[in-house]
Every structure is written in structure tokens, then in C-alpha cells.
Protein backbone atom coordinates (compact mmCIF):
# COMPACT_ATOMS: atom_id res chain seq x y z
CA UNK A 1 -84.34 28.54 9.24
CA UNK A 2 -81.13 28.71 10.80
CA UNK A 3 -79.23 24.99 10.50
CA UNK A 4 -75.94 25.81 12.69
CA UNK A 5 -74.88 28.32 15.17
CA UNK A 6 -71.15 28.71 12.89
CA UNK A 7 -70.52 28.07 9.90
CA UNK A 8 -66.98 28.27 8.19
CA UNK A 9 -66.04 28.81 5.06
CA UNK A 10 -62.59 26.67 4.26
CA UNK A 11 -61.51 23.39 5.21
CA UNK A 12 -57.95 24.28 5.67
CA UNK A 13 -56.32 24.27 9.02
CA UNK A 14 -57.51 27.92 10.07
CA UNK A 15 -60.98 26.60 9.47
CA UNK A 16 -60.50 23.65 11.21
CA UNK A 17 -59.05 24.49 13.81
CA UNK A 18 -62.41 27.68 14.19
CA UNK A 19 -64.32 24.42 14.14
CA UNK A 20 -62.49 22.71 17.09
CA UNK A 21 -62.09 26.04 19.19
CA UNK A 22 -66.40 26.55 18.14
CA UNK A 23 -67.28 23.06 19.36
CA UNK A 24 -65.55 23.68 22.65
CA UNK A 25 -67.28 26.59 22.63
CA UNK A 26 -70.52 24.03 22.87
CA UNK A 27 -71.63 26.01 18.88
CA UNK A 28 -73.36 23.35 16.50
CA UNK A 29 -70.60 23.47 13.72
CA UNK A 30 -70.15 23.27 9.91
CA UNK A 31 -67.51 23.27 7.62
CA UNK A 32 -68.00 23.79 3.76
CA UNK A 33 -64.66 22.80 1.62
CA UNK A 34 -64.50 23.65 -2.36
CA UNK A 35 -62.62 20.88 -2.53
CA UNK A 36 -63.60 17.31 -2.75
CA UNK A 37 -60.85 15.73 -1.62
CA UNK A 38 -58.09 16.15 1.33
CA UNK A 39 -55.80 16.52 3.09
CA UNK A 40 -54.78 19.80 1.66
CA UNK A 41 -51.22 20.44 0.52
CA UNK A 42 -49.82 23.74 0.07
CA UNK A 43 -46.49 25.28 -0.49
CA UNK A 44 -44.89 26.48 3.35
CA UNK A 45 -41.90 25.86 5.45
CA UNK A 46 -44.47 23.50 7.32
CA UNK A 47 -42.35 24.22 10.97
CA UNK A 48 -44.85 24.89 13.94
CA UNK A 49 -43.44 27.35 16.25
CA UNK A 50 -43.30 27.34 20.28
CA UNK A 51 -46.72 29.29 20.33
CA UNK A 52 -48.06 27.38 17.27
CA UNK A 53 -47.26 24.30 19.78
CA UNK A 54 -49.55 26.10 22.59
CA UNK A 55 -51.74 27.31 20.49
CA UNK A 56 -52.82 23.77 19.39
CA UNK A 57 -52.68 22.76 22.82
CA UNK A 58 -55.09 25.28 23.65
CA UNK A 59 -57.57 23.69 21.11
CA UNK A 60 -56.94 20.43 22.49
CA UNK A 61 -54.31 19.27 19.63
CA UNK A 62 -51.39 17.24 20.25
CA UNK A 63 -48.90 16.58 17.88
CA UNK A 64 -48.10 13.03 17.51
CA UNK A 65 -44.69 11.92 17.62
CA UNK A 66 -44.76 10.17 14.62
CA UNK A 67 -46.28 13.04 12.74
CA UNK A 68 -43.85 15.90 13.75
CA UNK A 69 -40.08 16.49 14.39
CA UNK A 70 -38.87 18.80 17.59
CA UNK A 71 -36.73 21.55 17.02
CA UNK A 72 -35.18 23.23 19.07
CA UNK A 73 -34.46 26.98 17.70
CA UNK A 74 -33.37 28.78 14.86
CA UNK A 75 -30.33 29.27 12.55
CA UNK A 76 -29.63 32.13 10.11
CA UNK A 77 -26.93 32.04 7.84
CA UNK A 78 -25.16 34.15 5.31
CA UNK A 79 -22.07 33.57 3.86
CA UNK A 80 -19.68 33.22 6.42
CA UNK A 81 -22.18 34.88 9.14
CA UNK A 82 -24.39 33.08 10.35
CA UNK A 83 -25.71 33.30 14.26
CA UNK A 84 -28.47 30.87 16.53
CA UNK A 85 -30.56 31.30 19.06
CA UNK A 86 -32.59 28.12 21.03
CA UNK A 87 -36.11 28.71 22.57
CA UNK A 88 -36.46 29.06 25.99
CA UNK A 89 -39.20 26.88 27.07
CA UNK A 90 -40.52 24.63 24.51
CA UNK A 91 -39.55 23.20 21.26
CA UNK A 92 -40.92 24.21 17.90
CA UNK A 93 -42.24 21.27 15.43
CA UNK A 94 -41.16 20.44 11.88
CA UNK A 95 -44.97 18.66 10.50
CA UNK A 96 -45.89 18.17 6.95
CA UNK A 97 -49.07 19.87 6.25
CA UNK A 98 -51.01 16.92 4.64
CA UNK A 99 -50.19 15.68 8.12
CA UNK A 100 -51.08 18.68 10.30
CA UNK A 101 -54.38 19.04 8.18
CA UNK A 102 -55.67 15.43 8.41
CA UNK A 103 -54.94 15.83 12.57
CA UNK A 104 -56.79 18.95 12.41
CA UNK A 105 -59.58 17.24 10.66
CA UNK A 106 -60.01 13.97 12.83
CA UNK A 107 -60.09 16.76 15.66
CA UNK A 108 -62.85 18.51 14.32
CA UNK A 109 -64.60 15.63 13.25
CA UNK A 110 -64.36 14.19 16.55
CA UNK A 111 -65.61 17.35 18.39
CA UNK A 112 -68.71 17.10 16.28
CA UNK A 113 -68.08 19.34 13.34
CA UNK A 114 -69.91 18.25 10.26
CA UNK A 115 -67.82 18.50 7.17
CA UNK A 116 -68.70 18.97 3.60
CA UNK A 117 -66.56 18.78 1.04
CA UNK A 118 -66.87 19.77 -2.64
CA UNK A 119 -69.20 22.34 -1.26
CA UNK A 120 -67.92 25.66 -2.48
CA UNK A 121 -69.22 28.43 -1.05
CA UNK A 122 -68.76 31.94 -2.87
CA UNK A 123 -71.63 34.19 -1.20
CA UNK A 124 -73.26 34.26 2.34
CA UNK A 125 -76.57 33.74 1.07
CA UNK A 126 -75.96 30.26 0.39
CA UNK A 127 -75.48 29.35 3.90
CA UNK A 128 -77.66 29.61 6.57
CA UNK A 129 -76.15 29.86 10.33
CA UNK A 130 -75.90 32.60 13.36
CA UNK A 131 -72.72 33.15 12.56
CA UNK A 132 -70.44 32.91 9.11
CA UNK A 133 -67.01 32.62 9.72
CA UNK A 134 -64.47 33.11 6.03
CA UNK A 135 -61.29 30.99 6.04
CA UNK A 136 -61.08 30.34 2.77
CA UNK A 137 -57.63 31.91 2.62
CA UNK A 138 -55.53 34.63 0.98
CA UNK A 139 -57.87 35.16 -2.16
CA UNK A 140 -61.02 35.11 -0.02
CA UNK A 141 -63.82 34.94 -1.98
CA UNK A 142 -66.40 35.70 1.07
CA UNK A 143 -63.84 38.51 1.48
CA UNK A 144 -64.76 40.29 -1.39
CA UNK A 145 -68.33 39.43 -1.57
CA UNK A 146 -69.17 41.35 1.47
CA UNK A 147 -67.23 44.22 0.84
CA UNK A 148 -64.10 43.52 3.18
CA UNK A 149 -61.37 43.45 0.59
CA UNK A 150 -58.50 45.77 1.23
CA UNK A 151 -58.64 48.98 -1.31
CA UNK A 152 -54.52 48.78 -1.44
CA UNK A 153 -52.09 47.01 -3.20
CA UNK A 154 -50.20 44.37 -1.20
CA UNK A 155 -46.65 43.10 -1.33
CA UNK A 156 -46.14 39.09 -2.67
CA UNK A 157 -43.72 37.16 -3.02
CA UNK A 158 -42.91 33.94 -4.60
CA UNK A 159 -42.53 30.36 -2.56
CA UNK A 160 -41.22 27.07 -3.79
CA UNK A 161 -41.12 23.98 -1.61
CA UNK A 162 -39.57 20.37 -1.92
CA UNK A 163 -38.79 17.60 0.54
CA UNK A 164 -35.64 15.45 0.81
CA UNK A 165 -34.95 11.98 2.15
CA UNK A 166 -32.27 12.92 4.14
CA UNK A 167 -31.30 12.68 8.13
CA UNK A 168 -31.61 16.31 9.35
CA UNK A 169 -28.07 17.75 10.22
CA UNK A 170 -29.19 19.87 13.06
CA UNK A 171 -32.14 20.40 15.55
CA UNK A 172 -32.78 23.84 14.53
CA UNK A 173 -34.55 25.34 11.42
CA UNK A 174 -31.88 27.45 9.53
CA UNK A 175 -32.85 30.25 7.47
CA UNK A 176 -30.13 30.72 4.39
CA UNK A 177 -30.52 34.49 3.31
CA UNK A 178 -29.25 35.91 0.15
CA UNK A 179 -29.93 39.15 -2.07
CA UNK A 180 -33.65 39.06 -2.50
CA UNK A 181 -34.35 35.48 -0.98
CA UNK A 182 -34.22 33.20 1.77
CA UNK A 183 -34.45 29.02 1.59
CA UNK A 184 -36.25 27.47 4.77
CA UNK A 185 -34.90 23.93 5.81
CA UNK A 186 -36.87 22.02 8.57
CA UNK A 187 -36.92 18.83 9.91
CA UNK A 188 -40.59 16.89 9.56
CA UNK A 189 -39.33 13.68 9.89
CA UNK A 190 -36.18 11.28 11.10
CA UNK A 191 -35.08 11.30 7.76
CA UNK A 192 -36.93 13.92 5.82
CA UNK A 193 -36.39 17.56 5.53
CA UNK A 194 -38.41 19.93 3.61
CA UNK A 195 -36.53 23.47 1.94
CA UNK A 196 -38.71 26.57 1.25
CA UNK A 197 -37.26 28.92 -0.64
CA UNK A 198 -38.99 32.19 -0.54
CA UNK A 199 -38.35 35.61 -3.15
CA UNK A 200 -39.00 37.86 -5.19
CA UNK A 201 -38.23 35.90 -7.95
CA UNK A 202 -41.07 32.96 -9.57
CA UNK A 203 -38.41 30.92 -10.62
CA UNK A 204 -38.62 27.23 -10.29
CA UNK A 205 -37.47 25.48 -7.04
CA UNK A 206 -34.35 23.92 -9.14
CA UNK A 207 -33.37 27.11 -10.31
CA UNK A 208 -33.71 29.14 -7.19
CA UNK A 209 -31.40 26.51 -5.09
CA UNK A 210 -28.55 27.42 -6.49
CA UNK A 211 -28.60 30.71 -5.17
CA UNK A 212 -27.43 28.85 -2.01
CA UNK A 213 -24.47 27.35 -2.72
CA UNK A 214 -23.81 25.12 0.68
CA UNK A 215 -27.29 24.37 1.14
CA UNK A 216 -27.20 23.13 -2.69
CA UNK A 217 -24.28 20.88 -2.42
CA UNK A 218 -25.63 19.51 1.10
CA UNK A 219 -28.65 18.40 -0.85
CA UNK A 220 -26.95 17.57 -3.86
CA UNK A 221 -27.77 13.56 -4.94
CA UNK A 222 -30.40 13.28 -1.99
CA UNK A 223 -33.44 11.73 -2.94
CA UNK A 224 -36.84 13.78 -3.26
CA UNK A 225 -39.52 12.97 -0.95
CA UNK A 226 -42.23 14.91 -2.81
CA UNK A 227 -42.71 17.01 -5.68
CA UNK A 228 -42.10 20.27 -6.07
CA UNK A 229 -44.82 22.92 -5.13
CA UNK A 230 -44.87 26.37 -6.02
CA UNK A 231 -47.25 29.73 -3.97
CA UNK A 232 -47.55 33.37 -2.82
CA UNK A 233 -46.67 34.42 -0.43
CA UNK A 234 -48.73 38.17 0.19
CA UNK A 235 -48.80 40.63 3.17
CA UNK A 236 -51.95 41.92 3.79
CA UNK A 237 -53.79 43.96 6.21
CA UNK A 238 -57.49 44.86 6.30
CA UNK A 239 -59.30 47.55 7.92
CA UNK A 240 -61.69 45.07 9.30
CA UNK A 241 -61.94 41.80 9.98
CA UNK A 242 -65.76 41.74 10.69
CA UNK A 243 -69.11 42.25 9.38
CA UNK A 244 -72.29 42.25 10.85
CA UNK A 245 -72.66 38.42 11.71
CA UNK A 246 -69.54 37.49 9.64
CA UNK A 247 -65.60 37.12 10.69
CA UNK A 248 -62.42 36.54 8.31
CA UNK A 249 -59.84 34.18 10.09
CA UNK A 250 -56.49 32.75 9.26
CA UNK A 251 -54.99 33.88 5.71
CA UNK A 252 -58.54 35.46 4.82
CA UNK A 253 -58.20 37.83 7.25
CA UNK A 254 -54.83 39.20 6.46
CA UNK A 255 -51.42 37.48 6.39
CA UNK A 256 -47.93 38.45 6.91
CA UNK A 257 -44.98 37.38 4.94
CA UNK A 258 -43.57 33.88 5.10
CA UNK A 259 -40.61 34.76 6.54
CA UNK A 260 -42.58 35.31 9.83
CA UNK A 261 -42.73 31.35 10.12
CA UNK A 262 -46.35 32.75 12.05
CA UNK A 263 -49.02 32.44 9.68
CA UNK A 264 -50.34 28.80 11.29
CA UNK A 265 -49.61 30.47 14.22
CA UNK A 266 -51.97 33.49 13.91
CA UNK A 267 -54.81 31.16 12.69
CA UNK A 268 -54.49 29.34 15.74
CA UNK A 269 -54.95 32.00 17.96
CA UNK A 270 -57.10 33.45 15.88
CA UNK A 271 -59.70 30.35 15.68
CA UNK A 272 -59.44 30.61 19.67
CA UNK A 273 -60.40 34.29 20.06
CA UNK A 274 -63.40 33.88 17.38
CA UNK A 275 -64.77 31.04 19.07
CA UNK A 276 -65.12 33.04 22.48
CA UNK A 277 -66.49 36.05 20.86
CA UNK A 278 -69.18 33.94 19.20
CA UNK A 279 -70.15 32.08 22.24
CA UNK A 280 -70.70 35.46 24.08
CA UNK A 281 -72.86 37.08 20.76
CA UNK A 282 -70.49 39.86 20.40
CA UNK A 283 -67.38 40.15 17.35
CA UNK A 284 -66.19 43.11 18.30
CA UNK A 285 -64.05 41.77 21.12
CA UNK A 286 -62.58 39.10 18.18
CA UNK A 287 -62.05 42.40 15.80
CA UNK A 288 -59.71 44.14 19.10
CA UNK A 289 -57.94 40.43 19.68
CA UNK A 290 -57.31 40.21 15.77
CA UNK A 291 -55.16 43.24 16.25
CA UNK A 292 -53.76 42.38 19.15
CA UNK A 293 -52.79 38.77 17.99
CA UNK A 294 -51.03 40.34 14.71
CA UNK A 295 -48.96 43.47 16.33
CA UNK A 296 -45.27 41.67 17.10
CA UNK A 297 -45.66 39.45 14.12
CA UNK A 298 -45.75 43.23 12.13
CA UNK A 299 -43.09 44.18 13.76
CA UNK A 300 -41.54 41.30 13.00
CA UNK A 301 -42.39 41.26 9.44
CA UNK A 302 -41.23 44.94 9.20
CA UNK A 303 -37.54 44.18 10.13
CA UNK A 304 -37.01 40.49 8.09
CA UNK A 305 -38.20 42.08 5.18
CA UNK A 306 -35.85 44.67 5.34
CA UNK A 307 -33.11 42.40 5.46
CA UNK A 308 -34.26 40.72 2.65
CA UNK A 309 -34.32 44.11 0.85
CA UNK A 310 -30.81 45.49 1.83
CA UNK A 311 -27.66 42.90 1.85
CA UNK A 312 -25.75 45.08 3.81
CA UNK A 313 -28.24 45.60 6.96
CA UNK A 314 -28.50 42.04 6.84
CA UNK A 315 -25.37 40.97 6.94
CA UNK A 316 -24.22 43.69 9.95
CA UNK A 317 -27.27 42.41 11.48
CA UNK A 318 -26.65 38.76 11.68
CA UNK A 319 -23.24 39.57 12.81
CA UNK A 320 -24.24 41.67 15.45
CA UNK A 321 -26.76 38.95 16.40
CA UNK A 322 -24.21 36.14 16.35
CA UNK A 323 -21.87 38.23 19.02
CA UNK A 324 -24.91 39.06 21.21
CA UNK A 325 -26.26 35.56 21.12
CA UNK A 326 -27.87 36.03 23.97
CA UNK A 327 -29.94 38.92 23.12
CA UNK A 328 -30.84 36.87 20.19
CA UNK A 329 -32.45 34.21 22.09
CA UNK A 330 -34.57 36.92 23.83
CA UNK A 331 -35.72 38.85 20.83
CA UNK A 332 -36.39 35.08 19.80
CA UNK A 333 -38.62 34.47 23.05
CA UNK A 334 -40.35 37.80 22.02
CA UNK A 335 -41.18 37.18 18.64
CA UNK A 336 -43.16 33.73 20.41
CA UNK A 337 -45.31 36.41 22.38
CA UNK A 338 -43.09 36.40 25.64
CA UNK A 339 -43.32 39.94 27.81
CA UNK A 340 -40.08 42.13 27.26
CA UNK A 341 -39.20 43.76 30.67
CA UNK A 342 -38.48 47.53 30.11
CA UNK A 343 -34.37 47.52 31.24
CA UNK A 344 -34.00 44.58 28.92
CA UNK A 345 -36.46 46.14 26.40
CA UNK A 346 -33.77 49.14 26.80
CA UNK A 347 -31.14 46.90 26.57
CA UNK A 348 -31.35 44.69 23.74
CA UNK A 349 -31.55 47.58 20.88
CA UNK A 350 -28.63 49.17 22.86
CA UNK A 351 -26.33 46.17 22.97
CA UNK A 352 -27.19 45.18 19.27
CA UNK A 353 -26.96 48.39 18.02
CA UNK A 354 -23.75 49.20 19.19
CA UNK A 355 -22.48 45.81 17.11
CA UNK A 356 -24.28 46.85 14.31
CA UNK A 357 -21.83 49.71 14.44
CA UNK A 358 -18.98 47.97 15.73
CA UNK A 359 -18.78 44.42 13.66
């Protein structure tokens, strides 16, 4: 006997938010969670970009003043260089996850999702429903049972997170780069910030600040607001993200880097795109959005990490970006999903290029 029409795998926030997007979608809804406890804390720079923002929207989801802090673009720094660029339409939100996950979860409960926790669920025999969906994140157990894991090794890296009690000192996240890391600080509160630091290195948070001298003596004698959490980061991609009458979403289904900032993102859009191809009995449109959903954040991907693996690229790079500020704000609109015109498509690598060169 089938009991629901969905059911999903993972209480986290990219199986919360397939429950909202499914009960929109009018599907009778269950979530099974290992764990038997929440909300669920994890280790991420825990800043909600512009399309993370509409995303949410789109399920319904508004961030509460309270719960989140606007910001209003981004930072990077190096050294000396460092360069900005401000969204153009929206602001992004700083949100600790406990917070973001115990929204998501009054959301879903209100929409009619039934949640059960400490229910682990490590094959799809043990639930019975239409459709399965597996968000049970990066190490996917579902995954793997069903024969969806990728064959290939995939790149990790190492993320450490703490929060301060401390008045942001700007209205933009900044990104402090440095050989073979990068530290994330982002405003979740009036007077909190939280700093992800992300490398190749599985050091300890207190011995990975250092490695960023200004940022270190800015926080230096500022009281913590939370412990110290430690994670992988991994970038994965899989061959498929369907299987007969089952569909990976969020981390599960692949994930890019961290320094993205668009994991929540993805999952979001993601949940969105599921629900609609469940409603109409058909994954394969999902499977085509899926890739859709993930090409500019590859692209994206693609170039960070190569400025986290060569110093000098990155450095010419943020210079070049600091003197065409205004190019940097549009790359910056593109990287949120906005169009890119062919002349200023043309334009932008022209103009930046030539101060690679030049700087």
C-alpha cells in the first residue's frame, strides 16, 4: 500500500524545503530524519544569496527580520588588493542555519508535511510512497543504495566555522583569500558575525585564522558566539540524478565547492523543479532542470577554485576586478542567474582581460 505520494529522505533544508515546494504541489508529504533532534547545525558561511532570497520566496519563505541580516554585496580581499561589487536588485541575507532550518521546518509543517524524526532511512524498501525523493546530503546513503554514486574521485576540502559577538563592520560579505584558503565573514545578526574559513588544509579554526592577519587582529579579544564547527566541503557531479521513481536533491545530488556561496541556493531551486516534475508524473524534465540549475554555478566554481590554486592569477585578478568595478558588479549579477547580453558578454572578458595584462 502506498502511504504518501513523496517521500524525502533528510530533514535538512533541501528536504524541507522538497516538502514545502511538494505540498504546494497539492502531494501528501513525508519527511524521515536520522536524527532525533533539530534544528540541524552544520559548518557553512550561512549567507543566503539574492537568488537564495527568491528562491525561498518562490516556496513561500520569508525571512524574518529578526532571523537574518541584509547584505548588500560582496568584498574580496588580498593583501593590499582587494575590490567590491553590490547587487543590483536585491540584497543577500546573513541567517544562522539552526535558524534557517527551524523556519524551513515550521514551513513544512505548516503546509502539511508530516515529519519523523529519528527515522533513518538507508534503503528504498523501507518506505513506501509514489515517489522517493534522497536529500540526505553529500554522503547519500539512498545514493549509493540504488546505484547512483559517482564512479570518480571528487575534490574536498576542509571548512571550519565560528561566530563572534561583534557589530559587523560592513554590509557586504568579504571573502579574505590567501595561498590555498579563503575565510568567509557574514553578518547574521546586529551584533554577530560568523567566519568560515575554507582549505585545503584540516587544521583547526584557531590555527587556520592566522593565516589572515587583518581579519585576525579585527577579531582579536571578541567574544565567541558559538563553538567551533568543523566539515567538507566536496565537489561532485553525477551522471544522473534520477532513478526510476526516485530523485537526489540538494547536496545528495551533487554539490559544488563552498566558495560558490550557492549550495542553499541550488537546493532551493532544486526542491522547486522536483516538485513540478512530480506533480506532472514525469522526472525526466527535473533530471534536464538539474543541469540547467547547476551550469553557471560550474562555471563559477571552475574559475574561484583556480584562484585558490594559483596566488598569482588571483591576485592580477582581483586587481583587474577592483579597476573594472563595474564589470564586477555584472559578472556578480550573472553569477545570481541574471541574462548576459552578447556586446556586454563580449565586453566584460575584453575589458578584464586587458587589466589582467595591464595591472
Amino acid at each position: 500500500m502506498v502511504m504518501w505520494d513523496c517521500a524525502i529522505v533528510g530533514g535538512g533544508p533541501a528536504g524541507l524545503a522538497a516538502a514545502i515546494a511538494a505540498r504546494r504541489r497539492g502531494l501528501k508529504t513525508a519527511i524521515f530524519e536520522g536524527l532525533a533532534v533539530g534544528p540541524i547545525d552544520k559548518c557553512c558561511g550561512e549567507g543566503l544569496m539574492p537568488d537564495a532570497i527568491d528562491a525561498l520566496r518562490d516556496l513561500g519563505v520569508i525571512l524574518p527580520p529578526p532571523a537574518a541580516a541584509p547584505f548588500a554585496g560582496i568584498r574580496f580581499l588580498d593583501g593590499d588588493a582587494r575590490a567590491e561589487a553590490l547587487f543590483p536588485h536585491q540584497k543577500g541575507a546573513g541567517v544562522r542555519r539552526t535558524s534557517l532550518h527551524a523556519l524551513l521546518e515550521q514551513h513544512a509543517r505548516e503546509a502539511g508535511a508530516e515529519i519523523f524524526r529519528g527515522a533513518p532511512v538507508r534503503d528504498v524498501s523501507e518506505v513506501s510512497a509514489r515517489w522517493i525523493v534522497a536529500a540526505d546530503g553529500a554522503q547519500s546513503l539512498l545514493r549509493r543504495a540504488v546505484g547512483l554514486e559517482a564512479a570518480r574521485a571528487c575534490p574536498r576540502r576542509f571548512a571550519a566555522r565560528l561566530h563572534y559577538r561583534l557589530e559587523p563592520w560592513t554590509d557586504l560579505v568579504e571573502v579574505h583569500w590567501t595561498r590555498g584558503a579563503q575565510a568567509y565573514v557574514t553578518p547574521v545578526a546586529d551584533d554577530v558575525v560568523g567566519v568560515a574559513i575554507v582549505s585545503r588544509d584540516p587544521r583547526r579554526f584557531d590555527e587556520l585564522l592566522p593565516l589572515f592577519p587583518s581579519l585576525d587582529l579585527r577579531l582579536r579579544g571578541a567574544e565567541h558566539a558559538s563553538t567551533a564547527r568543523g566539515g567538507v566541503t566536496v565537489s561532485r557531479q553525477l551522471p544522473q540524478v534520477t532513478k526510476v521513481n526516485l530523485a537526489l536533491v540538494g547536496d545528495a545530488s551533487g554539490s559544488v565547492d563552498a566558495v560558490t556561496g550557492l549550495g542553499l541556493s541550488l537546493a532551493f531551486q532544486q526542491a522547486a523543479a522536483l516538485a513540478d516534475a512530480m506533480a506532472a508524473g514525469d522526472l525526466a524534465p527535473y533530471a534536464a532542470a538539474h543541469r540547467r540549475i547547476a551550469r553557471m554555478p560550474r562555471v563559477m566554481e571552475a574559475l574561484m577554485l583556480a584562484m585558490d590554486r594559483h596566488d598569482h592569477f588571483r591576485r592580477r585578478s582581483i586587481l583587474a576586478l577592483q579597476a573594472e568595478h563595474g564589470h564586477f558588479s555584472r559578472l556578480l549579477a550573472v553569477h545570481q542567474g541574471a541574462p548576459l547580453g552578447l556586446s556586454i558578454g563580449l565586453r566584460i572578458p575584453l575589458a578584464l582581460g586587458w587589466r589582467f595584462l595591464t595591472v
